[in-house]
Protein backbone atom coordinates (compact mmCIF):
# COMPACT_ATOMS: atom_id res chain seq x y z
CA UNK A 1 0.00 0.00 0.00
CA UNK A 2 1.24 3.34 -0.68
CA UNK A 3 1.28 6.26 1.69
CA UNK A 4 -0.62 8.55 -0.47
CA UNK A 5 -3.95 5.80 0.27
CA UNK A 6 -4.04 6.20 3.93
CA UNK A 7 -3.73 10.11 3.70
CA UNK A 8 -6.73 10.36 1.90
CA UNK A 9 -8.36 8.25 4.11
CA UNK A 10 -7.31 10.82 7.30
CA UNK A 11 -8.31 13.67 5.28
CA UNK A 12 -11.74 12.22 4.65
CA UNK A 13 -12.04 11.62 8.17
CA UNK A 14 -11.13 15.02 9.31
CA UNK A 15 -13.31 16.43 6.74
CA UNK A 16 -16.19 14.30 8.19
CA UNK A 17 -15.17 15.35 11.56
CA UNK A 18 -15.54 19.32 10.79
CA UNK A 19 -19.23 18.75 9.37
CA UNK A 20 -19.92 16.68 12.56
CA UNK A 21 -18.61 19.62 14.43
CA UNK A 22 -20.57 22.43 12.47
CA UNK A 23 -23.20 20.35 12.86
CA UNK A 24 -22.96 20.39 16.88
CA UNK A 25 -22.69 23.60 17.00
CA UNK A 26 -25.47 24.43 14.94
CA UNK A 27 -27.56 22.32 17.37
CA UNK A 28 -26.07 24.12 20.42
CA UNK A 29 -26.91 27.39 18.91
CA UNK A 30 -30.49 26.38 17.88
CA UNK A 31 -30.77 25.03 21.88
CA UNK A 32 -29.69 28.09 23.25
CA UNK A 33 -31.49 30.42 21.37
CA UNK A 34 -34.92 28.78 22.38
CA UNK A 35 -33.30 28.62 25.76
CA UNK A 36 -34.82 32.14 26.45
CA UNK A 37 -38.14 30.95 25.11
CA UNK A 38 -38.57 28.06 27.07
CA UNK A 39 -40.61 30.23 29.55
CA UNK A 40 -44.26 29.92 28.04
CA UNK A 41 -44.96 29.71 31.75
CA UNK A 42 -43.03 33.53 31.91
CA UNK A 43 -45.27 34.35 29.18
CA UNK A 44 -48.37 32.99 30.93
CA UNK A 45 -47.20 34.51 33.79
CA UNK A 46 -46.74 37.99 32.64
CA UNK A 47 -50.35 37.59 31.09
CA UNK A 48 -51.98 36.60 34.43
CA UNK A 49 -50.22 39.92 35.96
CA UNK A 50 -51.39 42.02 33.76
CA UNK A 51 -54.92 40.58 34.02
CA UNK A 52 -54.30 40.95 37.75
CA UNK A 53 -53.22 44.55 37.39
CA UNK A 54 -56.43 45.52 35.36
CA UNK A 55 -58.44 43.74 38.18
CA UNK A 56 -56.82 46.12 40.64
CA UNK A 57 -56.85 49.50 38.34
CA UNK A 58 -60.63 48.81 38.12
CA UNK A 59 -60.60 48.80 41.65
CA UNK A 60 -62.05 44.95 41.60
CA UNK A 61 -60.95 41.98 43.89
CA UNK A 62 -58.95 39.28 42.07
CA UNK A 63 -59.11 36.10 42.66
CA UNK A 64 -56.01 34.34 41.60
CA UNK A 65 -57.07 30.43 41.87
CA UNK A 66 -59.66 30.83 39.49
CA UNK A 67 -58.03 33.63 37.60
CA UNK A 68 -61.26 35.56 37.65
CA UNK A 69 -62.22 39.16 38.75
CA UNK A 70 -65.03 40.18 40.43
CA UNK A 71 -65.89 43.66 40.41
CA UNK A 72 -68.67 45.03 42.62
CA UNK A 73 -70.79 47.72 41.26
């Protein structure tokens, strides 16, 4: 076998192991980017405040277990 065989066969490999790599990072990226926007609970949250806080400008009693308010006339 000649020499010029087997150092193909490492560049193919390292070839293959730089897509592998862009491809792990890609991944990562994609992961932490939704990272931030794994809070549909901080959304939901923010929306039950601000419910909340319109309960309370219109001077009305929330209650917050059944996400209702009742406002007396």
């Amino acid at each position: 076998m000649d020499g010029s065989a087997t150092l193909g066969q490492i560049w193919t490999m390292e070839a293959g192991m730089k897509k592998r790599r862009i491809v792990v990072a890609m991944v990562l990226v994609l992961l932490s980017g939704c990272a931030g926007h794994s809070g549909s609970s901080a959304l939901g949250e923010s929306a039950f405040l601000t419910a909340q806080a319109h309960c309370e400008k219109d001077r009305g009693t929330w209650h917050a277990n059944l996400g209702v308010c009742e406002v007396c006339p």
